[in-house]
N, C-alpha and C. Protein backbone atom coordinates (compact mmCIF):
# COMPACT_ATOMS: atom_id res chain seq x y z
N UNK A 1 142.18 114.04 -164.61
CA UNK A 1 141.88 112.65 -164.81
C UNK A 1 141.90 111.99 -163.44
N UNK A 2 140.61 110.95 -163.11
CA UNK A 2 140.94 110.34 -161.85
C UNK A 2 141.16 109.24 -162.10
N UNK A 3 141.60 108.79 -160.93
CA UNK A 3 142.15 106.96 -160.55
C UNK A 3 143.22 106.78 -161.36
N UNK A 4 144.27 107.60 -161.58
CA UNK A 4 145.61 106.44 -162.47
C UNK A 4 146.69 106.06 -161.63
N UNK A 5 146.00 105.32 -160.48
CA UNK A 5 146.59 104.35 -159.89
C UNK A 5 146.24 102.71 -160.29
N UNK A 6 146.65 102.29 -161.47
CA UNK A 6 146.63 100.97 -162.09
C UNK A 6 147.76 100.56 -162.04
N UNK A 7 147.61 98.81 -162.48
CA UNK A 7 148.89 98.59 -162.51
C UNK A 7 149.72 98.64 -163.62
N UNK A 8 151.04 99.18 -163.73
CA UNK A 8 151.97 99.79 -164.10
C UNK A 8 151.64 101.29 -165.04
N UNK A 9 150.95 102.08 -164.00
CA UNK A 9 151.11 103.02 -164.49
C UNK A 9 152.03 103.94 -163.97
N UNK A 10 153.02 103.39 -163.22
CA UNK A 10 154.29 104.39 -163.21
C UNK A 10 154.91 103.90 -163.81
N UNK A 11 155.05 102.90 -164.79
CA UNK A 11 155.74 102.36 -165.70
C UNK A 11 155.71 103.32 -167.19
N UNK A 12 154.08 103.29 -167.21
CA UNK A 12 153.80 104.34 -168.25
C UNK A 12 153.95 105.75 -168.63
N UNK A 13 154.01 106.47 -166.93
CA UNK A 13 153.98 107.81 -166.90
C UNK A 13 155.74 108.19 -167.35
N UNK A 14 156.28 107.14 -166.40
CA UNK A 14 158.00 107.09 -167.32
C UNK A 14 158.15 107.36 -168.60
N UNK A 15 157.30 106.22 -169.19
CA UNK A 15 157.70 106.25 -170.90
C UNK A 15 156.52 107.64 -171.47
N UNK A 16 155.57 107.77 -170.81
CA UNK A 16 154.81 109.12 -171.39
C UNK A 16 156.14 110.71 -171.23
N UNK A 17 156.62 110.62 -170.32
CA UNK A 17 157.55 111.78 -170.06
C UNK A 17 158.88 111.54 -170.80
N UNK A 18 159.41 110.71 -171.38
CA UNK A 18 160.53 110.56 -171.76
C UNK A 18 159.73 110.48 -173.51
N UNK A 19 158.57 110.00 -173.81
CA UNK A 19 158.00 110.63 -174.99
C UNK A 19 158.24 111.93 -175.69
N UNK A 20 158.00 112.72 -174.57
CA UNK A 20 157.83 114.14 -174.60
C UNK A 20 158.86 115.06 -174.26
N UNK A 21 160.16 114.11 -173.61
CA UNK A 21 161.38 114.66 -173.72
C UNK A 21 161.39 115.40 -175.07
N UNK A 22 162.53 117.25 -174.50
CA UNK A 22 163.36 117.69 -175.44
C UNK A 22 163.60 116.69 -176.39
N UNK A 23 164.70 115.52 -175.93
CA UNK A 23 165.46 114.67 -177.22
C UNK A 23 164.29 114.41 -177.93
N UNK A 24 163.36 113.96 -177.57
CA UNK A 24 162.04 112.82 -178.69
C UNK A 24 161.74 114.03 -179.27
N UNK A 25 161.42 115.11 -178.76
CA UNK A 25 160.74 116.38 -179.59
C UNK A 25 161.71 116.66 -180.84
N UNK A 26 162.53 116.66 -180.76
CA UNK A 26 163.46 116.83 -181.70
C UNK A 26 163.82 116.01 -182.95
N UNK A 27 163.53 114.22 -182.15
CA UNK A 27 163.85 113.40 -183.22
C UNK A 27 162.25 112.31 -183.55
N UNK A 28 161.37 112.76 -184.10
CA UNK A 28 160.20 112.38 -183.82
C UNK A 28 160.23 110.91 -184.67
N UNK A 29 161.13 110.52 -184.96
CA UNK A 29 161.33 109.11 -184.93
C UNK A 29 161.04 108.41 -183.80
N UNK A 30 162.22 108.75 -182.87
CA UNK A 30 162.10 108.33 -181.44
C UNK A 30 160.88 108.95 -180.84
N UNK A 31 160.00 109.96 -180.75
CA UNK A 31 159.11 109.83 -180.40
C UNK A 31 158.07 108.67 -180.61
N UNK A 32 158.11 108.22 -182.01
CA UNK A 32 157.37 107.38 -182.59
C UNK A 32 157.36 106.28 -181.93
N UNK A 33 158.76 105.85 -181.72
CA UNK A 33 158.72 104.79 -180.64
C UNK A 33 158.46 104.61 -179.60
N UNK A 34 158.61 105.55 -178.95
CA UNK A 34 158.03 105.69 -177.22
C UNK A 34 157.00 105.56 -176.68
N UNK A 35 156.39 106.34 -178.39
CA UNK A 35 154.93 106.57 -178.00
C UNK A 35 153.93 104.73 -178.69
N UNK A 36 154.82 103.88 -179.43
CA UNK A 36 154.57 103.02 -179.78
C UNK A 36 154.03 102.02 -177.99
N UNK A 37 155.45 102.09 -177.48
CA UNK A 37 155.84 101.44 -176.37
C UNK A 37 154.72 101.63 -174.94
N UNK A 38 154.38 103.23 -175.54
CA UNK A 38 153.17 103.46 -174.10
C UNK A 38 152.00 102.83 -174.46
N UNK A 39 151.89 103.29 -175.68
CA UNK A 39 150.57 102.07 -176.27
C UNK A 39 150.63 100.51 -176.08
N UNK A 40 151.55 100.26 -175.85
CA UNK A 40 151.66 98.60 -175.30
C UNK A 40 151.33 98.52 -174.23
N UNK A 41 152.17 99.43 -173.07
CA UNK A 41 151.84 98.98 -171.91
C UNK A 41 150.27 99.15 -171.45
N UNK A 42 150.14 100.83 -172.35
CA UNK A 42 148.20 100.79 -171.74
C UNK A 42 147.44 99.89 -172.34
N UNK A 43 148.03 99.32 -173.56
CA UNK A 43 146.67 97.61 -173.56
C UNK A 43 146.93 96.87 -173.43
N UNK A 44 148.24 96.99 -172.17
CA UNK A 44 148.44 95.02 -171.75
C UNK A 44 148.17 95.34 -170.05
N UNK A 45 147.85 96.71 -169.93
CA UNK A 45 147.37 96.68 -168.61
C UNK A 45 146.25 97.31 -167.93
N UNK A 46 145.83 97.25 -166.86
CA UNK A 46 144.25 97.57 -166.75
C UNK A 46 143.92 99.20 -166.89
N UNK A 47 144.58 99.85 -167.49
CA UNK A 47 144.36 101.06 -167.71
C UNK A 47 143.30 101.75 -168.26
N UNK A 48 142.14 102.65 -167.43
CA UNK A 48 140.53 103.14 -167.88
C UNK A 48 141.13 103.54 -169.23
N UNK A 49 139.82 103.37 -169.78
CA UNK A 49 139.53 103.39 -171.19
C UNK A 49 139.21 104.73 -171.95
N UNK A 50 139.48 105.68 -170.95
CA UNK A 50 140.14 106.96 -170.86
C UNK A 50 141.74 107.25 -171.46
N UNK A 51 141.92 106.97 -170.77
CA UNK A 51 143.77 106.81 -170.83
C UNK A 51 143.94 105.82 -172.44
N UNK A 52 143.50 105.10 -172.69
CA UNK A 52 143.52 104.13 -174.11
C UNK A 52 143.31 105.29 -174.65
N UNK A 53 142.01 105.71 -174.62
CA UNK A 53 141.76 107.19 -176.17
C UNK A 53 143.09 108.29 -175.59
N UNK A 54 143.18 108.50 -174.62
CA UNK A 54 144.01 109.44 -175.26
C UNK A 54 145.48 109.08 -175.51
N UNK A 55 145.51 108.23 -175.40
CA UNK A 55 146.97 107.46 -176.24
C UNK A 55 146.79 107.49 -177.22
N UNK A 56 145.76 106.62 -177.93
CA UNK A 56 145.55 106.79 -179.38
C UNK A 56 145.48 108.21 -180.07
N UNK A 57 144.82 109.00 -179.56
CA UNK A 57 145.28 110.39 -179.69
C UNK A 57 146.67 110.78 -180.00
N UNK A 58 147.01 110.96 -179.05
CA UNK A 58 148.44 111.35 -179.30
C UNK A 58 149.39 110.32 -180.25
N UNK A 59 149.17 109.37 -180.47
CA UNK A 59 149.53 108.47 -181.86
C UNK A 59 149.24 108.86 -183.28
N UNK A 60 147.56 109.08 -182.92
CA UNK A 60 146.99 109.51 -184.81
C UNK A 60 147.79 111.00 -184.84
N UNK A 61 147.95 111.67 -183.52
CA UNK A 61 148.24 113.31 -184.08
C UNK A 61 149.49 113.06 -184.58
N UNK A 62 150.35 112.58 -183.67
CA UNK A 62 152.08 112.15 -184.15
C UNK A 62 152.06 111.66 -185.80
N UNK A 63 151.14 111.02 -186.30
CA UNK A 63 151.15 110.31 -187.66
C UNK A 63 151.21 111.62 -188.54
N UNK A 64 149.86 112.01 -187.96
CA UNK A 64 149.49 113.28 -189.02
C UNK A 64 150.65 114.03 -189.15
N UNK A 65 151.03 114.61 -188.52
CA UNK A 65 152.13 115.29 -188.43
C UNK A 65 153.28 115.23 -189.30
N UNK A 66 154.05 113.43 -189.18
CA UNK A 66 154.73 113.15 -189.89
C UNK A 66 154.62 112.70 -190.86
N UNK A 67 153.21 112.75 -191.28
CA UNK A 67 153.00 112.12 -192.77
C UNK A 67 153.14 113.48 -193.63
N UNK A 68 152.32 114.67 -192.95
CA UNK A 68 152.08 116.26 -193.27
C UNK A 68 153.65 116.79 -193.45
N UNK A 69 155.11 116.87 -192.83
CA UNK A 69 156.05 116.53 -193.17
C UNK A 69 156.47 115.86 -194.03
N UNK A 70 156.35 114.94 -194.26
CA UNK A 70 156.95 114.25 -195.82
C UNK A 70 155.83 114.45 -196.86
N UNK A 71 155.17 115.15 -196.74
CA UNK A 71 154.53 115.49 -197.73
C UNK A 71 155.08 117.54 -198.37
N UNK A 72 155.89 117.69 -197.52
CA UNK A 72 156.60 118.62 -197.46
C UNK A 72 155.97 119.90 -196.75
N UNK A 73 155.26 119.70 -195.68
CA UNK A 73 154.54 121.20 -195.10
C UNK A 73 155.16 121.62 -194.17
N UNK A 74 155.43 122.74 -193.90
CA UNK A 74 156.07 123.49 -192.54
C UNK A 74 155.66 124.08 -191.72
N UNK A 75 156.24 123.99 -190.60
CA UNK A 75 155.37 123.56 -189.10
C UNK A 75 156.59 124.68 -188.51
């Protein structure tokens, strides 16, 4: 990916890596949130419209996932 020098995208790459922390992997609650939180910052800041889809990405997959879980499937 080029240019992710925007502003606050070391703000984001923080909360993208602490997303993806061991702990969040584990408690995908807290992933849920993190990954809520990166989605804020990439649409309150000038971040290519690159970086937006693949946030949203990694949001719809996180859903699927945990919806596919309480629906009782094993992973």
């Amino acid at each position: 990916m080029d240019n992710f020098g925007f502003p606050d995208s070391d703000k984001l790459l923080f909360h993208i890596d602490e997303a993806m922390s061991w702990e969040s992997v584990r408690n995908l609650e807290r992933m849920k949130s993190t990954l809520l939180l990166v989605h804020h910052i990439v649409s309150q800041s000038d971040a290519p419209e690159e970086i937006m889809e693949r946030a949203d990405n990694v949001r719809e997959s996180l859903e699927e996932v945990v919806s596919a879980m309480a629906e009782g499937e094993q992973f």
